[in-house]
Protein backbone atom coordinates (compact mmCIF):
# COMPACT_ATOMS: atom_id res chain seq x y z
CA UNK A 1 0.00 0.00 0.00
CA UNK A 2 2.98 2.39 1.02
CA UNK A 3 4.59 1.83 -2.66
CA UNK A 4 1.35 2.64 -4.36
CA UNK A 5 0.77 5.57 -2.40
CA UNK A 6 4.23 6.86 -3.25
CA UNK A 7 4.19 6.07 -6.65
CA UNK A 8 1.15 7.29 -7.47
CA UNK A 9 2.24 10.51 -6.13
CA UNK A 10 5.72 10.44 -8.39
CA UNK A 11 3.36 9.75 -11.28
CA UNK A 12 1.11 12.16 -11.26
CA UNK A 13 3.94 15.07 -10.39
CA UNK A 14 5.73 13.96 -13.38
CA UNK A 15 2.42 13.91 -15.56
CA UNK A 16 1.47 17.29 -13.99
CA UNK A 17 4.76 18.56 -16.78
CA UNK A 18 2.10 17.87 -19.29
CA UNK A 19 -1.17 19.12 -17.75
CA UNK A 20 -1.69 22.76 -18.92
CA UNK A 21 -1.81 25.24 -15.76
CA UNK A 22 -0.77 28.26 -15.81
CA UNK A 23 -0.16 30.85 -12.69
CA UNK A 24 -3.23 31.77 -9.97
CA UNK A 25 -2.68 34.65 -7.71
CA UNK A 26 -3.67 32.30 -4.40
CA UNK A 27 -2.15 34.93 -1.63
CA UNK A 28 -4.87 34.50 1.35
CA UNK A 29 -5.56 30.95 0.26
CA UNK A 30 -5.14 28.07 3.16
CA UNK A 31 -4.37 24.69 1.87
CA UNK A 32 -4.36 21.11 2.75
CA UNK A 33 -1.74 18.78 2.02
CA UNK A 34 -0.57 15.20 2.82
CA UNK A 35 3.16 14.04 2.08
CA UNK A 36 4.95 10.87 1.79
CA UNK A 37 8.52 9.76 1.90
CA UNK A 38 11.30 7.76 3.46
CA UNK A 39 13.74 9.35 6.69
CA UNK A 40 16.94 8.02 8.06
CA UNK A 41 18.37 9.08 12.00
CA UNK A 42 21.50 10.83 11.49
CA UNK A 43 22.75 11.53 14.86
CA UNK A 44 23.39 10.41 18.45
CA UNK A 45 25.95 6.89 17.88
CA UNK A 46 23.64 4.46 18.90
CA UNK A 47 21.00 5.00 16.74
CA UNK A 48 22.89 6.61 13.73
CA UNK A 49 24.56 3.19 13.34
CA UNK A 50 21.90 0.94 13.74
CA UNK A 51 19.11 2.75 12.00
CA UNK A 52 17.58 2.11 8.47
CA UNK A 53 15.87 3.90 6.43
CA UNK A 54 11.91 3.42 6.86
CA UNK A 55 8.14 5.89 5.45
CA UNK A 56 7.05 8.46 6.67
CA UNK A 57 4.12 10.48 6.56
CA UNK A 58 2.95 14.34 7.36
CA UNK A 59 -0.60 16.19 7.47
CA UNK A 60 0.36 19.53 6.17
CA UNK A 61 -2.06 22.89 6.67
CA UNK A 62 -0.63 25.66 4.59
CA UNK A 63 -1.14 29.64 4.37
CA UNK A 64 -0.26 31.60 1.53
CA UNK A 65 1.02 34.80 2.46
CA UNK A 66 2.50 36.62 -0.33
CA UNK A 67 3.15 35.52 -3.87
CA UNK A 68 6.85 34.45 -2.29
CA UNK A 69 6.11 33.57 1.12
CA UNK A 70 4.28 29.94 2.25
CA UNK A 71 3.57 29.29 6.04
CA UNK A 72 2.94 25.57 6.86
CA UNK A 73 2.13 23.40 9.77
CA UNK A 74 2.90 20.30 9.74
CA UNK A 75 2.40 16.81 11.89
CA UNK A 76 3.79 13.38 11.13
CA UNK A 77 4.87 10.66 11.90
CA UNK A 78 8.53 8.33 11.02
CA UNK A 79 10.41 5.16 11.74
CA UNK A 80 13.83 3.33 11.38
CA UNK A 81 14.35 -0.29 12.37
CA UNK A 82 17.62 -0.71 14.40
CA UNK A 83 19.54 -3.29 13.69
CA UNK A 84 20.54 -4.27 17.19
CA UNK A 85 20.48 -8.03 18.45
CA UNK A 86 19.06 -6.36 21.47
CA UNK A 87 15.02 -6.58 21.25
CA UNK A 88 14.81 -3.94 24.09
CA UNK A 89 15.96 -1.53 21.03
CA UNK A 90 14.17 -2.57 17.81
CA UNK A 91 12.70 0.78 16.54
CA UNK A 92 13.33 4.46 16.74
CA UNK A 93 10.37 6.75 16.11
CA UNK A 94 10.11 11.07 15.86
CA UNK A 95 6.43 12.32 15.69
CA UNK A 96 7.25 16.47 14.82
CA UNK A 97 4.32 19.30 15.42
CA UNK A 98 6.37 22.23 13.78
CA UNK A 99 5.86 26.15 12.36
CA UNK A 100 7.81 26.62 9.17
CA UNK A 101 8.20 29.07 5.85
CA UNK A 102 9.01 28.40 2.80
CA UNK A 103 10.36 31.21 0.22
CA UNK A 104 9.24 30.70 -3.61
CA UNK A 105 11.52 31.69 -6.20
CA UNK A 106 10.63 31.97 -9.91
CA UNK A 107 7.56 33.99 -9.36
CA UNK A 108 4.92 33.46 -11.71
CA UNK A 109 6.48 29.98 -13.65
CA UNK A 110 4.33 26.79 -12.89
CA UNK A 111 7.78 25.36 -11.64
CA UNK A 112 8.69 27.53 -8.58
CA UNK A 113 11.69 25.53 -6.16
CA UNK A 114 11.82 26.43 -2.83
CA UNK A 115 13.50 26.74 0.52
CA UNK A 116 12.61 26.79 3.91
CA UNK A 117 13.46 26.71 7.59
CA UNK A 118 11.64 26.54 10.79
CA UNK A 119 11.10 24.27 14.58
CA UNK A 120 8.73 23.20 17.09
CA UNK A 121 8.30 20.17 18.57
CA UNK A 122 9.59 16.82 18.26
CA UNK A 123 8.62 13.22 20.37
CA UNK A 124 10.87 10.85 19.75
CA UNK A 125 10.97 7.20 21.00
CA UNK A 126 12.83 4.25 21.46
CA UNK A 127 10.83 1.16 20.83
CA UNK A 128 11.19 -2.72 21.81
CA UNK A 129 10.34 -5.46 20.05
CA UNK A 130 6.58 -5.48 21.22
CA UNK A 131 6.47 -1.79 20.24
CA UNK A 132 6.24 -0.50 23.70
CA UNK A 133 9.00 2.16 24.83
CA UNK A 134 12.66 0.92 25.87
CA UNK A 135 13.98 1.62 29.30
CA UNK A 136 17.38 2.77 30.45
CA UNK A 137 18.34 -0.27 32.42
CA UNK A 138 20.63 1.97 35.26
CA UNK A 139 17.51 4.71 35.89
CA UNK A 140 14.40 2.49 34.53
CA UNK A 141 13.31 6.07 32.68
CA UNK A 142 11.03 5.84 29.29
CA UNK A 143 13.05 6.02 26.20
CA UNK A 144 10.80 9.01 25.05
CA UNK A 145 10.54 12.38 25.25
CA UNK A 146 9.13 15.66 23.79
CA UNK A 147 12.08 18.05 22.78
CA UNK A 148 12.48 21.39 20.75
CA UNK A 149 13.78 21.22 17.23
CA UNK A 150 14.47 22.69 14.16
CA UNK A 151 15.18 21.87 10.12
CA UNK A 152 15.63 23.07 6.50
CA UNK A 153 14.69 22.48 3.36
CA UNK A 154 14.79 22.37 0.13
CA UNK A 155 12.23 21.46 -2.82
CA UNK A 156 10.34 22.23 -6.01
CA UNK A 157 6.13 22.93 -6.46
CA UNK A 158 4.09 22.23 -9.54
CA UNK A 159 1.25 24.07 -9.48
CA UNK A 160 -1.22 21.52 -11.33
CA UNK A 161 -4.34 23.79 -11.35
CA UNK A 162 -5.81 26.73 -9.34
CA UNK A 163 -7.09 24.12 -6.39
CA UNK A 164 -4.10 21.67 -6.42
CA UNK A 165 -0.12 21.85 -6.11
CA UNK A 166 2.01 19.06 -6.10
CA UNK A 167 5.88 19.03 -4.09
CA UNK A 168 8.68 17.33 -3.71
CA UNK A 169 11.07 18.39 -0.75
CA UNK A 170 14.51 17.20 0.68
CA UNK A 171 14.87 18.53 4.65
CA UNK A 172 16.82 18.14 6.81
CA UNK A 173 15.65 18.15 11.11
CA UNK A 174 17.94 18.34 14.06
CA UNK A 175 16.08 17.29 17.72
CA UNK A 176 18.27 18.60 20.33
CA UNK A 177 17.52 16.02 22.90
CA UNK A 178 20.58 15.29 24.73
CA UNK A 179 20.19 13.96 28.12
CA UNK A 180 22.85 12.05 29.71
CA UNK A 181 21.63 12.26 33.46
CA UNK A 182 18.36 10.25 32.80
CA UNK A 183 19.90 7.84 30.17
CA UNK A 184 23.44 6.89 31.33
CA UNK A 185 23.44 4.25 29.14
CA UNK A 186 23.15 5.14 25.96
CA UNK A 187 20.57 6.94 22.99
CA UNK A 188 21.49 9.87 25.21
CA UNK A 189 22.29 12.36 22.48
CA UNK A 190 21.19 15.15 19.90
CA UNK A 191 18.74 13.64 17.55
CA UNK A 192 18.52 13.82 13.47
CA UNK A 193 17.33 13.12 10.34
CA UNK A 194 17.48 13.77 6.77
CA UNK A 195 13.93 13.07 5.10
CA UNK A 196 12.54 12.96 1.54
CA UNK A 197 9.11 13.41 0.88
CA UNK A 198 6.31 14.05 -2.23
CA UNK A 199 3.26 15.29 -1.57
CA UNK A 200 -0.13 16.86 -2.73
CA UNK A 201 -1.58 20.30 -1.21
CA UNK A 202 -4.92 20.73 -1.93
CA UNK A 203 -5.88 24.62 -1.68
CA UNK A 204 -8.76 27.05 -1.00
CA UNK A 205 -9.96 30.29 -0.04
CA UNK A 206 -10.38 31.85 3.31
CA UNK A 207 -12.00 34.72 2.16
CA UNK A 208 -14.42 33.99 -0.24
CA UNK A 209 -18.06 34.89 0.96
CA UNK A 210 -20.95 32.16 0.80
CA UNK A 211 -24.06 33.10 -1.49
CA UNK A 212 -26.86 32.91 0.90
CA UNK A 213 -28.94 34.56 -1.57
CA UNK A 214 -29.99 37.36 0.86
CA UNK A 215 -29.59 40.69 0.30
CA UNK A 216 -26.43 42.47 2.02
């Protein structure tokens, strides 16, 4: 289901280079948006050399600002497996609740890349092999916690008609979660990841009035 989902979003953004579209002023729009994609922990030594690379997926609610300017917030949800002969540390999870911008550049093309920065945030999680949270063994505390964050990124929008834009995005998030005092044993450091996604954004106005066919 994952592949199908994925690849049906990779075919229709390469289709959308044949759909005819051209630029729609959408500044005051809100959008809608779902993406999915693959991330890989990049930091603290335990998990940076045990993780691989597993989906992801983010609920995205956009505001357009200005014909430049893009404000998005956006929950999810990834995984690595970590290959450990240890069950008591089979999966490392992030779950993110961020506030970011993005900056459009080619202003008025139906291609328009992008970059963007911004934080919030981030619970991540050490799992067992039941799925229920690892332990430090010397202070018996959760593997889990909620910590601040921040990332960049990088990507490219299609704009496939006035109602519907289609991305692709490399970023990049760093969870500063180091806590040595209540896990002496290890998984105690900074967290990261580098994450690629696609997605769909779905868009539509917020200040449209409704026809209530009364007089004003």
């Amino acid at each position: 289901m994952s592949r199908k989902f994925v690849g049906g979003l990779l075919f229709i953004l390469l289709a959308g280079s044949a759909t005819p579209s051209r630029a729609t002023d959408l500044v005051g729009a809100g959008g809608i948006g779902v993406r999915g994609g693959s991330l890989l922990f990049t930091q603290d030594q335990e998990t940076h050399k045990a993780a691989k690379p597993r989906l992801s997926g983010d609920l995205v609610f956009s505001y357009v600002s200005s014909d430049h300017v893009t404000f998005d917030v956006t929950t999810g949800y990834g995984w690595n497996r970590l290959s450990t002969n240890n069950p008591n540390y089979f999966v490392v999870t992030a779950t993110p609740i961020t506030l970011s911008g993005r900056y459009f550049l080619r202003d008025g093309k139906v291609w328009r890349p992008y970059v963007g920065a911004g934080g919030g945030l981030y619970v991540w999680s050490i799992l067992s092999h039941d799925l229920g949270s690892a332990t430090d063994p010397a202070t018996f505390e959760r593997l889990r916690r909620a910590r601040p964050g921040f990332h960049g990124m990088v990507g490219m929008e299609r704009r496939m008609s006035k109602h519907i834009g289609m991305t692709a995005d490399g970023s990049y998030h760093y969870i500063m979660a180091k806590d040595e005092k209540r896990f002496p044993s290890g998984y105690n450091g900074d967290k990261a990841y580098a994450q690629v996604r696609l997605g769909v954004t779905f868009f539509f106005s917020l200040s449209e009035k409704i026809d209530t066919g009364l007089p004003e």
